[in-house]
Protein backbone atom coordinates (compact mmCIF):
# COMPACT_ATOMS: atom_id res chain seq x y z
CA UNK A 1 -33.49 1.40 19.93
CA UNK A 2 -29.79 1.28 19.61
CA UNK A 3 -27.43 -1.69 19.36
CA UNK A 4 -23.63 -2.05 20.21
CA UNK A 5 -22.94 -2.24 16.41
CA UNK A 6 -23.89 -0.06 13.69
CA UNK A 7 -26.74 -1.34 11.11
CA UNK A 8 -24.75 -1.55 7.75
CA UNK A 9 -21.73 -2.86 9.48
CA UNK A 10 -19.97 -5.12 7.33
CA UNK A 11 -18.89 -8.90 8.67
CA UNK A 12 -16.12 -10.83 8.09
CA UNK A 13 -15.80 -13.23 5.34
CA UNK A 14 -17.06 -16.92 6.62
CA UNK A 15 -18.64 -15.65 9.43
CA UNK A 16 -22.40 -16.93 9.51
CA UNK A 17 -23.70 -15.31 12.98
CA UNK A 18 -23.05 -12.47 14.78
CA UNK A 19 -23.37 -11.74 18.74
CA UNK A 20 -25.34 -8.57 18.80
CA UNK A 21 -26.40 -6.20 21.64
CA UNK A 22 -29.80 -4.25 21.61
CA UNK A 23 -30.17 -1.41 24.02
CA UNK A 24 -34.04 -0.43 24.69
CA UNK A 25 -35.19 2.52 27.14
CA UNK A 26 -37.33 0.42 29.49
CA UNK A 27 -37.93 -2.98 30.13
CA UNK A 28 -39.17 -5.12 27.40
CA UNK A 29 -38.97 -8.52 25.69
CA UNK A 30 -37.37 -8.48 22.29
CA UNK A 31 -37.72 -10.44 19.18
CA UNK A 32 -36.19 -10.65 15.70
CA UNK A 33 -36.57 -11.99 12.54
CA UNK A 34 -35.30 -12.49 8.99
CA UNK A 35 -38.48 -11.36 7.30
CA UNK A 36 -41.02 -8.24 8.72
CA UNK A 37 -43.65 -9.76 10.82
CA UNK A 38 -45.93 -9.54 14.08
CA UNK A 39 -44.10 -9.38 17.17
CA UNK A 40 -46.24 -12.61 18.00
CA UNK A 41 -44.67 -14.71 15.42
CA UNK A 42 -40.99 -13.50 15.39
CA UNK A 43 -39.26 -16.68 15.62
CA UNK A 44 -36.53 -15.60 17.86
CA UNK A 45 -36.11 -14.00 21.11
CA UNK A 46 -33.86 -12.03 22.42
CA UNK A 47 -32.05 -12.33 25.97
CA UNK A 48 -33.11 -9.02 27.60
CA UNK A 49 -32.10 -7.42 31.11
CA UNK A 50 -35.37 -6.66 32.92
CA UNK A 51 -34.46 -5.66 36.50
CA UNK A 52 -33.59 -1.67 37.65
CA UNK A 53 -30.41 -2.62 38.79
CA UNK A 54 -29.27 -4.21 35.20
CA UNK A 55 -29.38 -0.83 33.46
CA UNK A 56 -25.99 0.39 31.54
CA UNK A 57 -24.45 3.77 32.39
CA UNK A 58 -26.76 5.32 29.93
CA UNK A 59 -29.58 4.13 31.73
CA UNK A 60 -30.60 1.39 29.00
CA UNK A 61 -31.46 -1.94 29.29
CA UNK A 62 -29.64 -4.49 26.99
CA UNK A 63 -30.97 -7.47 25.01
CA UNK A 64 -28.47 -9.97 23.97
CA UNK A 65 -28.77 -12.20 20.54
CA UNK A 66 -26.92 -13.85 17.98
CA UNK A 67 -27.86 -12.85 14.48
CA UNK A 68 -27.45 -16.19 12.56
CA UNK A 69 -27.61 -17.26 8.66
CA UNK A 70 -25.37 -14.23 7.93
CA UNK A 71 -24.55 -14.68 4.05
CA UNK A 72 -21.69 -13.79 2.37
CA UNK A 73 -21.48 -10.98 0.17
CA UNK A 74 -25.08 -9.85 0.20
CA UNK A 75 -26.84 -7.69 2.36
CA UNK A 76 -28.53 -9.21 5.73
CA UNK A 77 -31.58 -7.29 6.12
CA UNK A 78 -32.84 -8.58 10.05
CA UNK A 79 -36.22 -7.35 11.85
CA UNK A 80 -36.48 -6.45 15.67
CA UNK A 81 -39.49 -5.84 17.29
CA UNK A 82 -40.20 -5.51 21.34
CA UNK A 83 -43.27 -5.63 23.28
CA UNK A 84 -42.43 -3.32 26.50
CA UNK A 85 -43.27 -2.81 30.35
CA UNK A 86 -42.26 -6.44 30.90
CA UNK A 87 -43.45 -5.77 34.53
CA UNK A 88 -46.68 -5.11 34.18
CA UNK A 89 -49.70 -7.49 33.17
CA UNK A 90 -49.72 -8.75 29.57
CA UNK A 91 -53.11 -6.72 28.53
CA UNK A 92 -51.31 -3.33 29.54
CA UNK A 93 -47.96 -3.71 27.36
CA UNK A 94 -47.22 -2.11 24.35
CA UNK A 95 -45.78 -3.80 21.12
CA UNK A 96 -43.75 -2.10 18.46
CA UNK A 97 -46.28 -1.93 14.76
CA UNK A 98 -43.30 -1.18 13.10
CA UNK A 99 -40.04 -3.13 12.77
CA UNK A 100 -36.68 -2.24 13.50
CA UNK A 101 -34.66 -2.74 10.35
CA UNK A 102 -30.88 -3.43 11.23
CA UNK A 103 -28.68 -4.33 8.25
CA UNK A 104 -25.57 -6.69 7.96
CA UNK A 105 -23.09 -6.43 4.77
CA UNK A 106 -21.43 -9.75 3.92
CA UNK A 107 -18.42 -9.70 2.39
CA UNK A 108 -15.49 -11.60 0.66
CA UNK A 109 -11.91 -12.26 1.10
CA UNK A 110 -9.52 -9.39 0.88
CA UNK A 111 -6.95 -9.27 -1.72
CA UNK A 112 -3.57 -7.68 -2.28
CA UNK A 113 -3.37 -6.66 -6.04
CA UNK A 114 -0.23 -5.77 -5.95
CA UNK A 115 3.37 -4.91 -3.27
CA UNK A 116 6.01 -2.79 -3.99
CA UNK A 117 8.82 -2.16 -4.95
CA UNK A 118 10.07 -5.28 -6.49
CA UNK A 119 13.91 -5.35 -7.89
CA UNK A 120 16.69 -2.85 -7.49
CA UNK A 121 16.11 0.48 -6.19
CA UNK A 122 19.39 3.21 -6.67
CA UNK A 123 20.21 6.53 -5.46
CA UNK A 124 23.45 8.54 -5.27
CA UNK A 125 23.16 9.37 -1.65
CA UNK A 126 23.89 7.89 1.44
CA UNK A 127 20.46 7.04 1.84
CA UNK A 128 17.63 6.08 -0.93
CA UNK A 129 14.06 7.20 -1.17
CA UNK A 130 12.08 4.11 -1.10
CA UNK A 131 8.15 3.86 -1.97
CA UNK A 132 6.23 0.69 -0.26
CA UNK A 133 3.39 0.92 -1.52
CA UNK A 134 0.44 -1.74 -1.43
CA UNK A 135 -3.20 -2.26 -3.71
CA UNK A 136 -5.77 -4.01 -2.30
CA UNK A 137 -9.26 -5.38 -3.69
CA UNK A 138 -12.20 -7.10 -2.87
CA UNK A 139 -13.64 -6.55 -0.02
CA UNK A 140 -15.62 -5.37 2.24
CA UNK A 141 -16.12 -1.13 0.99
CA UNK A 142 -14.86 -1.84 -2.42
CA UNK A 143 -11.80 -3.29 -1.09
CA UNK A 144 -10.87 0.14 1.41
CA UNK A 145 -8.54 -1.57 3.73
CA UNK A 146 -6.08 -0.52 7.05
CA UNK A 147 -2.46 -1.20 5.91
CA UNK A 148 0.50 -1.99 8.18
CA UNK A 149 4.07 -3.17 7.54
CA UNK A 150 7.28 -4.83 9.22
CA UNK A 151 10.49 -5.79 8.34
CA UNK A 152 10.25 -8.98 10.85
CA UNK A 153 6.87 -10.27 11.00
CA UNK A 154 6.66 -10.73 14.48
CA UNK A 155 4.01 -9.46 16.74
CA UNK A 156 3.63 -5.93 17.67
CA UNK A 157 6.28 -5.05 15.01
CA UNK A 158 3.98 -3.93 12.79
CA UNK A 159 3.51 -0.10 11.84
CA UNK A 160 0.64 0.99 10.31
CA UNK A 161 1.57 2.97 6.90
CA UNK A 162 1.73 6.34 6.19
CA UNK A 163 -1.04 6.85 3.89
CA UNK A 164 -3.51 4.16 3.91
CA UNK A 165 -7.72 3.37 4.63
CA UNK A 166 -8.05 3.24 0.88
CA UNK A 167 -7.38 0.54 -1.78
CA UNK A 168 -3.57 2.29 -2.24
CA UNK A 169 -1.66 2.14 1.03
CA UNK A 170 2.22 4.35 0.59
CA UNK A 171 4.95 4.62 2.94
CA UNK A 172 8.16 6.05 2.23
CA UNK A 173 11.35 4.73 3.91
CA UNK A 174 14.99 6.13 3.36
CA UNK A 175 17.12 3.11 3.10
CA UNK A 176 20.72 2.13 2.55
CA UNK A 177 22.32 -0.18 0.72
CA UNK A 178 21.10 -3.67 1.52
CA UNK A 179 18.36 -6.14 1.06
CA UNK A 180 14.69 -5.74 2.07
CA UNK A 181 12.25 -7.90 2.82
CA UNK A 182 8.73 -6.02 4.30
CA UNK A 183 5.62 -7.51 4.69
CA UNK A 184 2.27 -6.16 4.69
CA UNK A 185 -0.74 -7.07 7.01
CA UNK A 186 -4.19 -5.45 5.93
CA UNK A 187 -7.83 -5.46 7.46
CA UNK A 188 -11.02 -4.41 6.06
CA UNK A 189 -13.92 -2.92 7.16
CA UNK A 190 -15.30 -6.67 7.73
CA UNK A 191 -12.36 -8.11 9.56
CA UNK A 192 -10.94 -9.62 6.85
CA UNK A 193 -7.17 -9.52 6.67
CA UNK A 194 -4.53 -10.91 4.50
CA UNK A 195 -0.33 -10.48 4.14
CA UNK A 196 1.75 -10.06 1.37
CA UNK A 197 5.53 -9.54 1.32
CA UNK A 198 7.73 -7.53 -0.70
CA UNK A 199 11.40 -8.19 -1.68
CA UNK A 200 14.22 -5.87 -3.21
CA UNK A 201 17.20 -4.12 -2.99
CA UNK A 202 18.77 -1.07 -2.81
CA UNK A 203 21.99 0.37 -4.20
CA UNK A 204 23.90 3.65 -3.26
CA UNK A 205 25.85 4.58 -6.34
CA UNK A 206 27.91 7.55 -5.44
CA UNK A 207 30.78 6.64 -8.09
CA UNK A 208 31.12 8.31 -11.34
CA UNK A 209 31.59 5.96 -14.98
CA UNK A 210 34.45 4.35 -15.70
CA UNK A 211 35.69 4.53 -19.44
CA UNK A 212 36.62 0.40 -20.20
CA UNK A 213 37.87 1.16 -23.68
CA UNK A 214 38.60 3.45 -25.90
CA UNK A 215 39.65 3.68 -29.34
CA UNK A 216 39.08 4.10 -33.27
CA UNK A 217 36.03 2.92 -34.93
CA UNK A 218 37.10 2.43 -38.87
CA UNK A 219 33.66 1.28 -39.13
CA UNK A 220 32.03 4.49 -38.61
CA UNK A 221 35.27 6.46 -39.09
CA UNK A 222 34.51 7.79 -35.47
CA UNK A 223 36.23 8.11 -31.86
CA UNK A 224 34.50 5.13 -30.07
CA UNK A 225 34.55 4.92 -25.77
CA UNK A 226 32.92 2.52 -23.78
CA UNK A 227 31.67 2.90 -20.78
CA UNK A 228 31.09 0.39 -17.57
CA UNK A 229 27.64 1.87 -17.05
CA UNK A 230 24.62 3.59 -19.24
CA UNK A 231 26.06 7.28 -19.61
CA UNK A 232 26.32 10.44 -21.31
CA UNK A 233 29.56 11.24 -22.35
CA UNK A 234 30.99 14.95 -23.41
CA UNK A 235 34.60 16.34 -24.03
CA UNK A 236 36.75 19.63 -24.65
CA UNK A 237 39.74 20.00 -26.49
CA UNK A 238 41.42 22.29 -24.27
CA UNK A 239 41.65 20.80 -20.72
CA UNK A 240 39.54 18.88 -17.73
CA UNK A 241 38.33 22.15 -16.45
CA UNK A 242 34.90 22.19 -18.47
CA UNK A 243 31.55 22.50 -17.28
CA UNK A 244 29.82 19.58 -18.48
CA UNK A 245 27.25 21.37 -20.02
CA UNK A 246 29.48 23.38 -22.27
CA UNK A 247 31.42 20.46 -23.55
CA UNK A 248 30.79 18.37 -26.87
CA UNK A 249 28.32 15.86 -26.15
CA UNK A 250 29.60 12.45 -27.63
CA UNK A 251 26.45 10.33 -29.76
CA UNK A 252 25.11 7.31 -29.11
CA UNK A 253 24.59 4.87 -32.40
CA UNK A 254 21.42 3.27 -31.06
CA UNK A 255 19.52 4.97 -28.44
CA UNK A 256 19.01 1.90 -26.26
CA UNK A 257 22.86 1.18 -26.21
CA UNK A 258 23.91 3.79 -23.96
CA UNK A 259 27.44 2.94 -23.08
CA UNK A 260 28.79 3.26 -26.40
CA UNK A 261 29.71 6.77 -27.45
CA UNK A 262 31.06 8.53 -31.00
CA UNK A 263 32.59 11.25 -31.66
CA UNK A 264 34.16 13.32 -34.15
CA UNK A 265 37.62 11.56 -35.15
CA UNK A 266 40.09 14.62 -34.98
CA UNK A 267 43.65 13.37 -35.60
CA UNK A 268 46.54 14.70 -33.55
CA UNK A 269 43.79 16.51 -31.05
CA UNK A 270 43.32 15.49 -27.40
CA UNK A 271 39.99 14.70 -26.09
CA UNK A 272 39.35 15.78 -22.43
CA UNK A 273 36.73 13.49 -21.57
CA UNK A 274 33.90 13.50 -18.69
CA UNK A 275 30.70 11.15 -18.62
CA UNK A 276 28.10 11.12 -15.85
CA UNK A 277 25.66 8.24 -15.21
CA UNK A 278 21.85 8.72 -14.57
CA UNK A 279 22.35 9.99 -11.03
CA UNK A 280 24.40 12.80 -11.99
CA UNK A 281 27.83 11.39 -10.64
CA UNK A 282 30.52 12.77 -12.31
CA UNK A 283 34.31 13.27 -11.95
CA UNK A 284 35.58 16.84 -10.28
CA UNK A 285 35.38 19.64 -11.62
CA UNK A 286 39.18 19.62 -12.71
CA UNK A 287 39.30 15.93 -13.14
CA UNK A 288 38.33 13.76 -16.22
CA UNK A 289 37.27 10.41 -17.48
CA UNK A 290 39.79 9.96 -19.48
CA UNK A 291 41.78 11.89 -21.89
CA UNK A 292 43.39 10.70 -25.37
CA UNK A 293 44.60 11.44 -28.59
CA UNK A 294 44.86 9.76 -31.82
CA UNK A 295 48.01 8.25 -30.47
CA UNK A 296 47.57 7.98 -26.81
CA UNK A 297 45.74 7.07 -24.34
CA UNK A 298 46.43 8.48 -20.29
């Protein structure tokens, strides 16, 4: 006996019967039943093809049902039993003894956990490496789902991402600067689906920091700059034309205020000063921040 879908199949959420297609070898009358019983007192009967010229291309004969009082989130546990040669006399058939146990999984609603990314993303090239990336739970198979996404909505815009059929579902996009909105469409293995959208933007930051002030702290008795951006900040006192590396890295007083920088207050001296930001923009190699002295600024 075979049927058109696989025992253990799970069903969609809210769905209480299911049309279901038995395939049997010759012809025969078909029953089936919640519980495991006589063929004689199944309470339902099937719908089965009994003619020669009915047979599929695999040379079966089909019995059509609907599997009712499917219940969610529990197994379905259903009972089919035939009593064959349907065109001979009654007294020389032969009826299945033993049941044919097909199984239906109910489930429950899909969920999205969680979308991403949410906020800002930034990169210092023309493009920026962008992670969607989508959790889903509950579920039909511990909520494994199929994942697509689209930047419209609209039909047949949707692609399906890059890795997904799992509860994480990732797809990378390079993007420029703009505003995004993406939203995701997943199925289960039951037929549930739901959506979930995802909103943020993304930056390309291919300038250097900008030094706003600069000037002597009496407080701390220290060469204070500030910066328009969170930065590291180093200097020479012999010209622009420093690797950053080998210059003298200015200090931050707090760690989580990071465009403030000190330095060693060295009267009469000029301070050839560079800073980069997190994304590694900096000024030329001959170029500077700024430079200053005790008594200038340029």
């Amino acid at each position: 006996m075979e049927t058109s879908i696989p025992t253990d199949s799970y069903v969609k959420f809210g769905v209480g019967s299911v049309p279901l297609q038995v395939y049997v070898n010759e012809p025969a009358t078909c029953k089936w039943s919640t519980q495991n019983k006589e063929y004689s007192v199944m309470e339902n009967t099937m719908n089965c093809a009994t003619n020669l010229t009915q047979i599929n291309a695999r040379e079966l004969y089909t019995c059509f049902t609907n599997l009712t009082g499917v219940v969610d989130r529990q197994e379905n546990k259903f009972f089919f039993r035939c009593k064959g040669q349907s065109n001979k006399p009654e007294e020389d058939r032969n009826v299945n003894v033993n049941s044919y146990l097909f199984n239906l999984r109910g489930s429950q609603p899909l969920n999205i956990i969680s979308v991403g990314p949410n906020g800002t993303a930034t990169g210092n090239t023309n493009t920026v490496p962008v992670n969607l990336k989508v959790v889903t739970d509950d579920r039909a198979n511990e909520g494994t789902a199929i994942c697509s996404f689209s930047s419209s909505g609209l039909p047949n815009s949707y692609v399906l991402m890059f890795e997904t059929k799992a509860v994480e579902h990732t797809q990378r996009l390079d993007l420029t600067t703009g505003n995004y909105n993406y939203i995701f469409r997943c199925v289960d293995y039951g037929g549930n689906a739901t959506e979930a959208s995802a909103n943020f933007s993304v930056i390309v930051d291919t300038a250097p920091p900008l030094v706003t002030r600069a000037y002597y702290d009496s407080t701390n008795i220290a060469l204070k700059i500030v910066t328009n951006e969170d930065a590291v900040c180093a200097y020479s006192l012999n010209s622009c034309n420093f690797n950053f590396e080998e210059g003298i890295e200015l200090i931050y007083s707090q760690a989580s205020k990071k465009k403030s920088h000190f330095g060693e207050w060295k009267p009469n001296m000029a301070y050839y000063i560079k800073c980069k930001d997190s994304f590694d923009n900096e000024p030329a190699p001959n170029a500077c921040s700024i430079v200053l002295s005790a008594t200038s600024i340029a």
